[in-house]
C-alpha atoms as a PDB file:
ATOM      1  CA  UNK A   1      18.209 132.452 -53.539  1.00  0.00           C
ATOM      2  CA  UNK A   2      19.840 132.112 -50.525  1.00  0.00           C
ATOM      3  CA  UNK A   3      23.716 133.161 -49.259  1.00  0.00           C
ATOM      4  CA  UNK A   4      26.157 131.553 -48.801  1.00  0.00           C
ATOM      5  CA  UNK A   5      25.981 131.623 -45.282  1.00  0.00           C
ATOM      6  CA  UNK A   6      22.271 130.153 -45.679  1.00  0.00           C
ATOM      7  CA  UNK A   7      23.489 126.505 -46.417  1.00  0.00           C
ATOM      8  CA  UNK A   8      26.951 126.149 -44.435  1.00  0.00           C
ATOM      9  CA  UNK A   9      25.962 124.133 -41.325  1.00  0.00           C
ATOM     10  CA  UNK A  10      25.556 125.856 -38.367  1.00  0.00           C
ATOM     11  CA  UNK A  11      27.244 125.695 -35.057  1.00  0.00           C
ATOM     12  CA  UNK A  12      24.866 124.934 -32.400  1.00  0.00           C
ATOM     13  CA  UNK A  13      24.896 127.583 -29.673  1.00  0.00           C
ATOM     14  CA  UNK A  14      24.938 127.445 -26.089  1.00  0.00           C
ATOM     15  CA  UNK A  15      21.324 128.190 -24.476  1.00  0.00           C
ATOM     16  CA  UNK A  16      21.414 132.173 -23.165  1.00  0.00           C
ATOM     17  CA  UNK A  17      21.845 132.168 -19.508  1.00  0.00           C
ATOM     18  CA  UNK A  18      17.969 133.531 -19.040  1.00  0.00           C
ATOM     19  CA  UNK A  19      16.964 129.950 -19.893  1.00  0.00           C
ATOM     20  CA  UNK A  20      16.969 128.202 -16.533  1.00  0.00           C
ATOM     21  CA  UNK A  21      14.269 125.912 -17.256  1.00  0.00           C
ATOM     22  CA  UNK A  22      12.341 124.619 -20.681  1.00  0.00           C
ATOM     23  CA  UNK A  23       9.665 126.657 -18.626  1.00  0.00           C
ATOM     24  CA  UNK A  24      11.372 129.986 -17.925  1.00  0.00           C
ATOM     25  CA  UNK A  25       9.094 132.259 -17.114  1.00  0.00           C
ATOM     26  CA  UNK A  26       8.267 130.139 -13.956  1.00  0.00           C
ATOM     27  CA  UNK A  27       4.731 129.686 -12.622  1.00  0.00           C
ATOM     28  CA  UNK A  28       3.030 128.613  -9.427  1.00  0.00           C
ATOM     29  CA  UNK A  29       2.372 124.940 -10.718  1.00  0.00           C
ATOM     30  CA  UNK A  30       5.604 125.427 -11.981  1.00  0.00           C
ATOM     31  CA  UNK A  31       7.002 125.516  -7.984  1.00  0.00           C
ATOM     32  CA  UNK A  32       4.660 123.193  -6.228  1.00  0.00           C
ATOM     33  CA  UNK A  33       6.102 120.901  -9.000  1.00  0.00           C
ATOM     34  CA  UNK A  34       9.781 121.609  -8.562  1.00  0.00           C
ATOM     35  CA  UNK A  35       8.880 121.428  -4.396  1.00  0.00           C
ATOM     36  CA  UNK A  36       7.705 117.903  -4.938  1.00  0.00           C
ATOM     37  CA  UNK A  37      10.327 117.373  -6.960  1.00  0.00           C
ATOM     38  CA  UNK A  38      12.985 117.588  -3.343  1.00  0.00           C
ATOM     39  CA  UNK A  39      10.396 115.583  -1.527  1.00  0.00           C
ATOM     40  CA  UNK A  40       9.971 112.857  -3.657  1.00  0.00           C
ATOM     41  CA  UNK A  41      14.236 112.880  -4.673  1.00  0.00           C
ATOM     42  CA  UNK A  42      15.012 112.764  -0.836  1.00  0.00           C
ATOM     43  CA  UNK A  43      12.529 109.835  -0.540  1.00  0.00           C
ATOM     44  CA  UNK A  44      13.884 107.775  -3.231  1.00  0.00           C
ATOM     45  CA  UNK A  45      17.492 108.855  -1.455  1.00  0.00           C
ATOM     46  CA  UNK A  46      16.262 107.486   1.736  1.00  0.00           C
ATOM     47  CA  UNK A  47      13.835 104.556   1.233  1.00  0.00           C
ATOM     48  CA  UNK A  48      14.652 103.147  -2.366  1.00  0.00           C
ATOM     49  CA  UNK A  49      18.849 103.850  -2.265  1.00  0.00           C
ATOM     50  CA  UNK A  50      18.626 100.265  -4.939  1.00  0.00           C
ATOM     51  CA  UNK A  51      16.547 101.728  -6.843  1.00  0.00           C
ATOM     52  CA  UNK A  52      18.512 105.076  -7.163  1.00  0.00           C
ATOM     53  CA  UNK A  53      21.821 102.746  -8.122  1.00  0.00           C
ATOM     54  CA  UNK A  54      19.892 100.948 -10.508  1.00  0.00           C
ATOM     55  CA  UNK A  55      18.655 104.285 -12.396  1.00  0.00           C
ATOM     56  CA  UNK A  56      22.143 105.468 -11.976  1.00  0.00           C
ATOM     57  CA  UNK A  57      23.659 102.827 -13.747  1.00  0.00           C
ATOM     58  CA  UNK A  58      21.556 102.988 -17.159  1.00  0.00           C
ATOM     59  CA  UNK A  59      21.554 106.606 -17.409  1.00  0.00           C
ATOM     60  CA  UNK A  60      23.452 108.053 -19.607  1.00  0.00           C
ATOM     61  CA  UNK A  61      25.206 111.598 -20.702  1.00  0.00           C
ATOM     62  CA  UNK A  62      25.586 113.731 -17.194  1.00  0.00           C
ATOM     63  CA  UNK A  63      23.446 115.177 -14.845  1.00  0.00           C
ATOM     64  CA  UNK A  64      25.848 118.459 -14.586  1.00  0.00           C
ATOM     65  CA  UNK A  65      24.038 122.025 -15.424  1.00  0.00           C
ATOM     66  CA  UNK A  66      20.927 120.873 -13.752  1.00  0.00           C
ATOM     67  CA  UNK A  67      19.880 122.554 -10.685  1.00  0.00           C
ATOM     68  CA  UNK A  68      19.413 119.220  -9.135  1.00  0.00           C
ATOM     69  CA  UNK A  69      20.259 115.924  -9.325  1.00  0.00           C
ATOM     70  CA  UNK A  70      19.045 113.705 -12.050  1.00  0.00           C
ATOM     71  CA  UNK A  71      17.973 110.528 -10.230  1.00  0.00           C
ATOM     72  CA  UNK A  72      15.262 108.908 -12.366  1.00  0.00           C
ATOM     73  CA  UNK A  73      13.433 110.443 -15.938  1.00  0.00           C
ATOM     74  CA  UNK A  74      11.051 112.843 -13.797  1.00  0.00           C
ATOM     75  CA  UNK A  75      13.641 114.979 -12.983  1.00  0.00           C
ATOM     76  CA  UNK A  76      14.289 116.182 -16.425  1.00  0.00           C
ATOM     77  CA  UNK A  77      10.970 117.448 -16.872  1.00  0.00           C
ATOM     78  CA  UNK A  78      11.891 121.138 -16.107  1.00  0.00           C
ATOM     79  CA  UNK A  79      15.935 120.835 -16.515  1.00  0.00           C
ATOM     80  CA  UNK A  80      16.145 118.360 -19.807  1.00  0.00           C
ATOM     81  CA  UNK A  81      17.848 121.156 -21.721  1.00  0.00           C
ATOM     82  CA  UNK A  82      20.098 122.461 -18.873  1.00  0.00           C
ATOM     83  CA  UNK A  83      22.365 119.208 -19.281  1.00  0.00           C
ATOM     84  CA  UNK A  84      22.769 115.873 -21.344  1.00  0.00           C
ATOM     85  CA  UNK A  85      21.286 113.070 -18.915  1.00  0.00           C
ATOM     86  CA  UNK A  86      18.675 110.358 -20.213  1.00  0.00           C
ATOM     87  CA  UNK A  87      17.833 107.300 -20.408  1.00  0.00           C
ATOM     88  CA  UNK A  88      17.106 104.807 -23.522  1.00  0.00           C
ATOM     89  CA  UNK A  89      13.131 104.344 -23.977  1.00  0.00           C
ATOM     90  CA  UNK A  90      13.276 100.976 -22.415  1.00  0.00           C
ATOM     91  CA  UNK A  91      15.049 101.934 -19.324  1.00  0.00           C
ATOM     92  CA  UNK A  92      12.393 104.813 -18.602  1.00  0.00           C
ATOM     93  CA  UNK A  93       9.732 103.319 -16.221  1.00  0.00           C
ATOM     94  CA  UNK A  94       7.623 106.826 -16.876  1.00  0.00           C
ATOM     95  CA  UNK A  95       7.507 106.069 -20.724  1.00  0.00           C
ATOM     96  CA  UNK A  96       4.164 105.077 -19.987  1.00  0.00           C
ATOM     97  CA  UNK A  97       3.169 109.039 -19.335  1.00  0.00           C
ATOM     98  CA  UNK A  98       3.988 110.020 -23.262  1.00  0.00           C
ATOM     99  CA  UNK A  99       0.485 107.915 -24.099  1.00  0.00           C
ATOM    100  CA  UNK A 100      -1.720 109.260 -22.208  1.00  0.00           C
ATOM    101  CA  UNK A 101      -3.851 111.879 -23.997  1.00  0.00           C
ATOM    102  CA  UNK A 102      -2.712 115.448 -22.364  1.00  0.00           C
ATOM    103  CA  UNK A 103       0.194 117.166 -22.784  1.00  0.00           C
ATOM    104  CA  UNK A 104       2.867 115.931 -19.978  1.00  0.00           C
ATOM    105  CA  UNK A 105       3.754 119.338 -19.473  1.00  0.00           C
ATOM    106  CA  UNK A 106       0.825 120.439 -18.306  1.00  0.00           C
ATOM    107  CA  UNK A 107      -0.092 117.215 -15.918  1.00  0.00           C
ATOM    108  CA  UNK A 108       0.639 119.334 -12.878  1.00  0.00           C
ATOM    109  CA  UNK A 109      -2.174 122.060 -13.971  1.00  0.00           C
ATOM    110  CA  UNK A 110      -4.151 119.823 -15.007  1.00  0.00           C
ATOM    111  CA  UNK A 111      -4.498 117.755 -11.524  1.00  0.00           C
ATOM    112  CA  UNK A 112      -4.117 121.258  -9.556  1.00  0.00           C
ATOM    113  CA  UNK A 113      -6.581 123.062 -11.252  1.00  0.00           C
ATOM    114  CA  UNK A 114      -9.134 119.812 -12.517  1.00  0.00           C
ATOM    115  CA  UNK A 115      -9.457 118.053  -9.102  1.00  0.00           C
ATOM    116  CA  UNK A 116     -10.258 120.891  -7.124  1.00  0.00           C
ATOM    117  CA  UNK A 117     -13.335 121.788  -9.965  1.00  0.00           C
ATOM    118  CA  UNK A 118     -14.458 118.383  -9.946  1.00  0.00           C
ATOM    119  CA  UNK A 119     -14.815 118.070  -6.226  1.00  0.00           C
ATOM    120  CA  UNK A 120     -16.776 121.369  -5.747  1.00  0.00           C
ATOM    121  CA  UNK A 121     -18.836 120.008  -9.021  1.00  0.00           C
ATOM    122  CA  UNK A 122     -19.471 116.987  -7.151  1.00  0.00           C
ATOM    123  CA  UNK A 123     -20.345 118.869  -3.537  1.00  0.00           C
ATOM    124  CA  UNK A 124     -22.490 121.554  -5.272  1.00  0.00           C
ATOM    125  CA  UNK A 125     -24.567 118.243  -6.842  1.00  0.00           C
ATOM    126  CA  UNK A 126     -25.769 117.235  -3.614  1.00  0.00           C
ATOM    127  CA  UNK A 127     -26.182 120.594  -1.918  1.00  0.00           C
ATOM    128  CA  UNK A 128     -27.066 123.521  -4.378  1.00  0.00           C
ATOM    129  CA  UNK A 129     -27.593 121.362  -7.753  1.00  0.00           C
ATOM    130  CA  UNK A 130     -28.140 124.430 -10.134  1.00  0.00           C
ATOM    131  CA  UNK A 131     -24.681 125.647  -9.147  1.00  0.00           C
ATOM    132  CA  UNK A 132     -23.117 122.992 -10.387  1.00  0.00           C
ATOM    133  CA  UNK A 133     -22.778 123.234 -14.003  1.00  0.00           C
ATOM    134  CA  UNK A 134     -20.302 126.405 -13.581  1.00  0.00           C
ATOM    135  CA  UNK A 135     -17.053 124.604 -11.995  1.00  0.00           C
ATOM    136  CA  UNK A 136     -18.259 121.373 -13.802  1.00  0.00           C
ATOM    137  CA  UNK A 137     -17.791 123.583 -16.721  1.00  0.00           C
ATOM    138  CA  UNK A 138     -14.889 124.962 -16.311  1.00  0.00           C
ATOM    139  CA  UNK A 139     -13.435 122.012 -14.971  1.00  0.00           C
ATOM    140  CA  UNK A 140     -14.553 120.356 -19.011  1.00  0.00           C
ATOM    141  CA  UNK A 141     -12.603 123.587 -20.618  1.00  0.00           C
ATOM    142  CA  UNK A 142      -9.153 122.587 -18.268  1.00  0.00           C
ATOM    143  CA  UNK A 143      -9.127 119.141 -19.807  1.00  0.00           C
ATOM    144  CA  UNK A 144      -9.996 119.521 -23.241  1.00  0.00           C
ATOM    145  CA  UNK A 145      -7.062 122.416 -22.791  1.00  0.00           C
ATOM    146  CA  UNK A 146      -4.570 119.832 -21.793  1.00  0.00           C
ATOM    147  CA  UNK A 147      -5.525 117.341 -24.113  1.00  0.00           C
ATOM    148  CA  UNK A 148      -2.773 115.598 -26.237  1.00  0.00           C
ATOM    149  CA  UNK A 149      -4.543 114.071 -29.512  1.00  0.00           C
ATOM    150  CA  UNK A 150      -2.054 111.982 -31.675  1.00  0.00           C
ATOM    151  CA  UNK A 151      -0.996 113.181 -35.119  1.00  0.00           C
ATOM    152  CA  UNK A 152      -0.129 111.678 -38.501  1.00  0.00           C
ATOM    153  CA  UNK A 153       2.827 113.330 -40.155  1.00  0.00           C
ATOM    154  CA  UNK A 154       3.138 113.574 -43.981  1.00  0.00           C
ATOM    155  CA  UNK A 155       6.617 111.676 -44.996  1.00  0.00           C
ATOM    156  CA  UNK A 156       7.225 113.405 -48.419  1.00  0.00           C
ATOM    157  CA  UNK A 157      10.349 115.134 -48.893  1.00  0.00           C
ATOM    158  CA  UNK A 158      10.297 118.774 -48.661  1.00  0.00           C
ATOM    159  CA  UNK A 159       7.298 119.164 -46.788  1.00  0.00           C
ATOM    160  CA  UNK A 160       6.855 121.960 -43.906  1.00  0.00           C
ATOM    161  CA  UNK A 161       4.135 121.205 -40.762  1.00  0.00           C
ATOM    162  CA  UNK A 162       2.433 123.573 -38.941  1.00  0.00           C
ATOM    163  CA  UNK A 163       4.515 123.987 -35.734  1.00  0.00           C
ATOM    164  CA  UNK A 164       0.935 124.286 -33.705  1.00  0.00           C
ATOM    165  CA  UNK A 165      -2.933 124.117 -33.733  1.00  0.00           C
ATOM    166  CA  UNK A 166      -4.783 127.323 -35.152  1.00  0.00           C
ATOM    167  CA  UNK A 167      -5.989 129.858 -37.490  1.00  0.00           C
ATOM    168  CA  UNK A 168      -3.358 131.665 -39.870  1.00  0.00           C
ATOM    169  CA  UNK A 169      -3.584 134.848 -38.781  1.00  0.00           C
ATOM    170  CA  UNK A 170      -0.488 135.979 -41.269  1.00  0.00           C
ATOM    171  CA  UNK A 171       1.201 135.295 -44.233  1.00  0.00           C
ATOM    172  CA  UNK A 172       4.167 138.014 -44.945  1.00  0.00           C
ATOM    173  CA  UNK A 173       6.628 138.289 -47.681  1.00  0.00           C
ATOM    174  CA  UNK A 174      10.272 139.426 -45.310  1.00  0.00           C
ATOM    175  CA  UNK A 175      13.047 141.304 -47.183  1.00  0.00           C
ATOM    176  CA  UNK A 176      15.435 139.874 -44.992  1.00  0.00           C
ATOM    177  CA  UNK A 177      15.767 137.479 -41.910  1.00  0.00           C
ATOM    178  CA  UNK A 178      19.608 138.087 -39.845  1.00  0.00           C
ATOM    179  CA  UNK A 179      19.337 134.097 -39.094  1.00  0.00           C
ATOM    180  CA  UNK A 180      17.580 132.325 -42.301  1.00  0.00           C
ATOM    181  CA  UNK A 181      20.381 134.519 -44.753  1.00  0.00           C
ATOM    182  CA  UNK A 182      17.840 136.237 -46.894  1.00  0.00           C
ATOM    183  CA  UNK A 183      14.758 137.128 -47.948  1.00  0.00           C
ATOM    184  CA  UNK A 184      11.779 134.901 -46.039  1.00  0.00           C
ATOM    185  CA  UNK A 185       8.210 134.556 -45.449  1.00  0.00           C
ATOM    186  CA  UNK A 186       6.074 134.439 -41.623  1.00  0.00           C
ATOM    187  CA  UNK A 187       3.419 132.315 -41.480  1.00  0.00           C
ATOM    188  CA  UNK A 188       1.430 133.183 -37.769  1.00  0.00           C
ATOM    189  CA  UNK A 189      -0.747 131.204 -36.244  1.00  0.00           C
ATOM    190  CA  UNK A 190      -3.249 132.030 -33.650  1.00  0.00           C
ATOM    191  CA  UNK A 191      -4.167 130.041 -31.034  1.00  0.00           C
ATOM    192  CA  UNK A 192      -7.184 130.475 -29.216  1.00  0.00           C
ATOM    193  CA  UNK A 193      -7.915 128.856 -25.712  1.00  0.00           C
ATOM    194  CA  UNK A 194      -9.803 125.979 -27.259  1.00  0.00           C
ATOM    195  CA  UNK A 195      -6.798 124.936 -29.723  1.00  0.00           C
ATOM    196  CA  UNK A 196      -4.619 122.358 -28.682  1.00  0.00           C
ATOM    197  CA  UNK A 197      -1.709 124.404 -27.217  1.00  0.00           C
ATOM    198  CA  UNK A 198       1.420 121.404 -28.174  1.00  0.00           C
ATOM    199  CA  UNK A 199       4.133 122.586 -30.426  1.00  0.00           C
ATOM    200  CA  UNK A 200       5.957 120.639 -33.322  1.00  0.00           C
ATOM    201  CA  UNK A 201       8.881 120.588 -35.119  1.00  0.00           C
ATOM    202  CA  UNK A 202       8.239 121.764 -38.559  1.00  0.00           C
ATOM    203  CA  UNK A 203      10.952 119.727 -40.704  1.00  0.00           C
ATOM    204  CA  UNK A 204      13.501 116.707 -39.563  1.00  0.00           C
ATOM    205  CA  UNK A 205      16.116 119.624 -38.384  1.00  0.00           C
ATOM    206  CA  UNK A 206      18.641 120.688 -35.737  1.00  0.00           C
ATOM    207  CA  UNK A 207      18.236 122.888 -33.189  1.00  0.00           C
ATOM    208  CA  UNK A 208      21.326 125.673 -33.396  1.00  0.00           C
ATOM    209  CA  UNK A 209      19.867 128.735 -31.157  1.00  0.00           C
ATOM    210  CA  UNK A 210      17.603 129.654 -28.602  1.00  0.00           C
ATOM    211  CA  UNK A 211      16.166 132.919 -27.314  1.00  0.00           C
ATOM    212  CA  UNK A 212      14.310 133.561 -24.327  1.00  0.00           C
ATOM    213  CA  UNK A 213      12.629 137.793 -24.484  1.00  0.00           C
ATOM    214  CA  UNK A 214      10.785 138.787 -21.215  1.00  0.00           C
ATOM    215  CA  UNK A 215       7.680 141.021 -22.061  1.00  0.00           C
ATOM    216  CA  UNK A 216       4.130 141.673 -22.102  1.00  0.00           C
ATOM    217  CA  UNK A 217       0.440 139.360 -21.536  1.00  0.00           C
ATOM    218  CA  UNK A 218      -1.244 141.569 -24.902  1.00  0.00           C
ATOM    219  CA  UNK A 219      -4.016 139.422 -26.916  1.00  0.00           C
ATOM    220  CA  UNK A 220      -2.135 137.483 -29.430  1.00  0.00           C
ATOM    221  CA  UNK A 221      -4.867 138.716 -31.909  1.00  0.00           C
ATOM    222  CA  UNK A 222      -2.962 142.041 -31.777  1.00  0.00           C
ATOM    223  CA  UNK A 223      -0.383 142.637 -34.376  1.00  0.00           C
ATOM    224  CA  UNK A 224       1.944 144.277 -31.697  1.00  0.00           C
ATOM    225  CA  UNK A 225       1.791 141.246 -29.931  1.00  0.00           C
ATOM    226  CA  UNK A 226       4.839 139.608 -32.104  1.00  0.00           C
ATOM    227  CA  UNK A 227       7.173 142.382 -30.831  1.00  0.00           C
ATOM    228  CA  UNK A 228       6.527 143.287 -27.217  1.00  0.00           C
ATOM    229  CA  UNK A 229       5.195 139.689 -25.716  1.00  0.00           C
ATOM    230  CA  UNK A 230       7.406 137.123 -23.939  1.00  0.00           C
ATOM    231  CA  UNK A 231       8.341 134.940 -26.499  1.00  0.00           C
ATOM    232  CA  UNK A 232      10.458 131.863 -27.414  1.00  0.00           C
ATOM    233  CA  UNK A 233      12.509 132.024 -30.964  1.00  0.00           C
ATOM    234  CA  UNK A 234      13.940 128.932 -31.854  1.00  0.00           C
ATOM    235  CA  UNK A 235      16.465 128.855 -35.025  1.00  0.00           C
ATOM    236  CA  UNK A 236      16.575 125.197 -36.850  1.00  0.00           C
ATOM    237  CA  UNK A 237      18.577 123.728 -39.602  1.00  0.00           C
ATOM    238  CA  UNK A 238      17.327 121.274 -42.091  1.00  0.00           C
ATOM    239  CA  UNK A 239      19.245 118.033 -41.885  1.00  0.00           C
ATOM    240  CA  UNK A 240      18.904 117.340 -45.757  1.00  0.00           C
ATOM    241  CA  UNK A 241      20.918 119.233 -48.332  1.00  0.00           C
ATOM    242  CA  UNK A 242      20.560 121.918 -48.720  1.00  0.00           C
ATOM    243  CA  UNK A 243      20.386 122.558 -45.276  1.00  0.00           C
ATOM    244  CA  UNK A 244      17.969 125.496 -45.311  1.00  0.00           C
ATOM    245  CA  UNK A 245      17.379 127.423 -42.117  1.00  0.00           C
ATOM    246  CA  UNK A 246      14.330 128.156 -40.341  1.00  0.00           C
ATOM    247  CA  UNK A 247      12.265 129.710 -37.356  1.00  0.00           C
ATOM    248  CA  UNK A 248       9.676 129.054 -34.767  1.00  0.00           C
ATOM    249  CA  UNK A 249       8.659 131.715 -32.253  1.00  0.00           C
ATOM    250  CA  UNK A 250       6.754 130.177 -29.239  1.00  0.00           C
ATOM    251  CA  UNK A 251       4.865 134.173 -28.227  1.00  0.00           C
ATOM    252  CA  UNK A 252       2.798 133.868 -25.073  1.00  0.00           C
ATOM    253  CA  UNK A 253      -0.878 135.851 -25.541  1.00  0.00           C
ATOM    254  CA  UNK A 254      -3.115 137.422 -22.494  1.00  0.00           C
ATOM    255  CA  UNK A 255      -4.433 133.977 -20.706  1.00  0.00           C
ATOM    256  CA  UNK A 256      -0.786 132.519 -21.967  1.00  0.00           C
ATOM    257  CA  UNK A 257       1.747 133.536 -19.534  1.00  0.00           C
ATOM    258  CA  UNK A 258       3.808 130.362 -19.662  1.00  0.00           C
ATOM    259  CA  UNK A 259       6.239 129.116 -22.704  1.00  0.00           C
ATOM    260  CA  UNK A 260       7.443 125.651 -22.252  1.00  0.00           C
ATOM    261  CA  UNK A 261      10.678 124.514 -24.863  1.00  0.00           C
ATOM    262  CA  UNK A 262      12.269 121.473 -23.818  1.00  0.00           C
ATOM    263  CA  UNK A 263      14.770 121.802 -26.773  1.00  0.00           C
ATOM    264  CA  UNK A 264      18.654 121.239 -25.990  1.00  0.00           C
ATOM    265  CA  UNK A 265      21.120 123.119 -28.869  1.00  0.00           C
ATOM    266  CA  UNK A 266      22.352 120.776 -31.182  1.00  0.00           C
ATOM    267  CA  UNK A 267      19.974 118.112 -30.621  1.00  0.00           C
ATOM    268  CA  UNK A 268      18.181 116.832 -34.084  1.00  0.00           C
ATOM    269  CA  UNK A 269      14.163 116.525 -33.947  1.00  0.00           C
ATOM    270  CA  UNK A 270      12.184 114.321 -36.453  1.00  0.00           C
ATOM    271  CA  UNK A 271       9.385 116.614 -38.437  1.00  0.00           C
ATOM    272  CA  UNK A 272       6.270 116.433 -36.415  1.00  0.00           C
ATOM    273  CA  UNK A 273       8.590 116.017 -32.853  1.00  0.00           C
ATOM    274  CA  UNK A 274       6.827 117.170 -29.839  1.00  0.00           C
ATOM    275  CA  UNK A 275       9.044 120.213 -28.089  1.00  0.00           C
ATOM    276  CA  UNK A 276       7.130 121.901 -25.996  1.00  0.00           C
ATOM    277  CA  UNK A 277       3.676 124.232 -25.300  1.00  0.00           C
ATOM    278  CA  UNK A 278       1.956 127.787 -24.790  1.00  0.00           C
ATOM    279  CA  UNK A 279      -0.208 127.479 -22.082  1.00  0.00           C
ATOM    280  CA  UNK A 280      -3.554 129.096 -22.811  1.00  0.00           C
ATOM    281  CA  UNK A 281      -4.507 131.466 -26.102  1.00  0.00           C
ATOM    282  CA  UNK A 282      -0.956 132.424 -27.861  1.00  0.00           C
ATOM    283  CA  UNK A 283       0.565 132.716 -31.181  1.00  0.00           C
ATOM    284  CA  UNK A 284       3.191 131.064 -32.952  1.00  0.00           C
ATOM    285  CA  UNK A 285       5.403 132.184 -36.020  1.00  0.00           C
ATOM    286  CA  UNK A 286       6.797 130.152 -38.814  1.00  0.00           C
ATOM    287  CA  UNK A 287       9.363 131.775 -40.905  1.00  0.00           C
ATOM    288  CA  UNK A 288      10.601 129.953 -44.106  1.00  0.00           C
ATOM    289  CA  UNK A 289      13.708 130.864 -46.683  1.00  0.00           C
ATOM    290  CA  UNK A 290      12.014 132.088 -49.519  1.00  0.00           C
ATOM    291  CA  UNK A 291      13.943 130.442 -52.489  1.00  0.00           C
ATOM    292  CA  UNK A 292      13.341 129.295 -55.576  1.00  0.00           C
ATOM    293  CA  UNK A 293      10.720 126.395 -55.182  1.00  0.00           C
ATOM    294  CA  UNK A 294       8.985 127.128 -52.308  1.00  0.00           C
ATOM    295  CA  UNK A 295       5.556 126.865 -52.328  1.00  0.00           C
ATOM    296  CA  UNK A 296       3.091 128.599 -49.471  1.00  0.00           C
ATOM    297  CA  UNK A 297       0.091 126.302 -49.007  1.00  0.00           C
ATOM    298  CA  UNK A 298      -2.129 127.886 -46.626  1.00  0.00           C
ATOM    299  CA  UNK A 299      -3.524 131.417 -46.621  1.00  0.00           C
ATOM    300  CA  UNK A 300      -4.713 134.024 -43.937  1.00  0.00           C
ATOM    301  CA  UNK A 301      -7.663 132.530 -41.921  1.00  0.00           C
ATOM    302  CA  UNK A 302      -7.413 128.383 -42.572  1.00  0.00           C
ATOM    303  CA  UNK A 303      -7.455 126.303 -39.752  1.00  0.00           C
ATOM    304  CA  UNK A 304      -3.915 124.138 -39.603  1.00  0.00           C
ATOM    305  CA  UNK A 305      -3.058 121.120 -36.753  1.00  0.00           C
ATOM    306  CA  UNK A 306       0.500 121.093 -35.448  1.00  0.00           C
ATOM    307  CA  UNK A 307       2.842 118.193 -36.811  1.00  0.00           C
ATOM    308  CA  UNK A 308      -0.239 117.069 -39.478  1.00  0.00           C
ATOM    309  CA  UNK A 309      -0.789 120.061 -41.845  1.00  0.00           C
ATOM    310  CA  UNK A 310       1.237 120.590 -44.199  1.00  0.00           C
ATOM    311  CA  UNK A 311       1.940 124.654 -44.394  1.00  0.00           C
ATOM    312  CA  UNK A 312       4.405 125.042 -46.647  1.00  0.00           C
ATOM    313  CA  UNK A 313       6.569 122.729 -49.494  1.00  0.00           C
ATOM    314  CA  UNK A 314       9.913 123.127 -51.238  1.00  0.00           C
ATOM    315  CA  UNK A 315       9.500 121.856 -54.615  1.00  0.00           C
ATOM    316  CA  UNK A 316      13.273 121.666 -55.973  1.00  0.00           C
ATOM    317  CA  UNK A 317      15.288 118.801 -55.592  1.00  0.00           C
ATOM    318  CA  UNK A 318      17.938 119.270 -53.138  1.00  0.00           C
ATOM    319  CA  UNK A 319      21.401 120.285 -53.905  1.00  0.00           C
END
């Protein structure tokens, strides 16, 4: 059963001051977006001032903490959890991006890397044809990477969702976790390169702490991997009574050297929510309260999908 301390409600914490960035462990698309990020803010500054005033005035919450100014939606991508600026769905001219099939995140790499392969695809058609499958290949694999798919999420109470695409690669009983208040269970999840790489929220929870840990490119397929790779640990409470806590660890593998985790503390997310990425093969880690009722429904080596499988189920009624 769990402590006490297990079903108080948390106070959210404020992010660690190593998270500069829902991407933090920076990246070169990662710069040539933030550099067209100035050009394009001193344009709007210059040539559309109206349209700057009109953003201004339906944005709400501040722009302060961010290492820029806030002038339209765009420039939260990299700084939404540095501060509490937004805008309401309808005011958001970009809404338009969040239906396009590929992960928003990774629209910079995608263009920057895609283009490029498509063009020398195209040149090597003409010139030396029998060349061409290899960047027109490769070009294929940095799509489907990207790609976005939409999910159904299960609406039954109690359910848990898999937090990301993959194979269970673990499924471990835990004496004791510091943050969940007692004995819990992992579930890990490999992702290889050809899995969709979009994290979800596992439950309708809150976020109460974040963790950013520097570290090591290993293969996520190592065991050692969960302890000396950079990684993302994200605590969560459950909204509903009893207000059980939770974990998800975003851990970056070999070919995955960037975490992205848009999250801000204290904000609630609906089960199935869309937070963030891996980019390229990585692991990520569930781990659960294990209480009376809880019910594990996958095992080592079955294939889950992020936000639509359901990984886990407590079976008591709340209280």
């Amino acid at each position: 059963m769990p402590t006490t301390d297990a079903i108080i409600r948390a106070t959210p914490e404020p992010l660690p001051a190593n998270i500069t960035s829902v991407q933090p462990g920076g990246g070169v698309c990662y710069r040539v977006e933030l550099a067209w990020g100035r050009w394009r803010r001193w344009y709007l500054r210059v040539f559309r001032p109206g349209y700057v005033r009109r953003m201004a005035a339906k944005r709400h919450g501040s722009d302060e903490g961010a290492p820029h100014e806030v002038l339209d939606p765009r420039d939260l991508k990299f700084c939404r959890n540095l501060c509490t600026a937004d805008w309401e769905a309808a005011d958001d001219p970009f809404r338009w991006r969040d239906r396009i099939p590929f992960a928003r995140w990774g629209l910079a790499e995608l263009a920057l890397l895609s283009f490029p392969l498509l063009a020398a695809t195209i040149a090597l058609t003409f010139t030396f044809w029998y060349l061409a499958p290899l960047p027109g290949i490769v070009c294929l694999l940095v799509v489907w990477f990207f790609r976005d798919p939409p999910r159904h999420v299960p609406e039954q109470a109690g359910l848990i969702v898999s937090p990301a695409d993959g194979t269970i690669a673990e499924v471990a009983e835990l004496e004791h976790d510091e943050f969940v208040g007692g004995p819990a269970v992992r579930i890990g999840i490999f992702l290889s390169i050809f899995n969709v790489h979009i994290n979800r929220a596992p439950a309708r929870s809150r976020v109460i702490r974040l963790r950013y840990s520097p570290g090591s490119f290993i293969s996520a397929v190592r065991p050692e991997s969960t302890l000396v790779n950079e990684n993302l640990w994200i605590g969560l409470e459950e909204e509903a009574p009893p207000h059980r806590r939770m974990v998800v660890r975003q851990i970056a593998g070999m070919f995955a050297r960037r975490i992205v985790c848009g999250l801000r503390s204290g904000e609630v997310l609906e089960r199935g929510h869309k937070f963030g990425m891996i980019k390229l093969g990585s692991r990520t880690e569930l781990i659960l309260s294990r209480e009376a009722g809880l019910s594990v429904e996958v095992g080592v080596g079955e294939r889950v999908r992020a936000g639509g499988s359901v990984v886990a189920r407590y079976n008591e009624e709340p209280g």
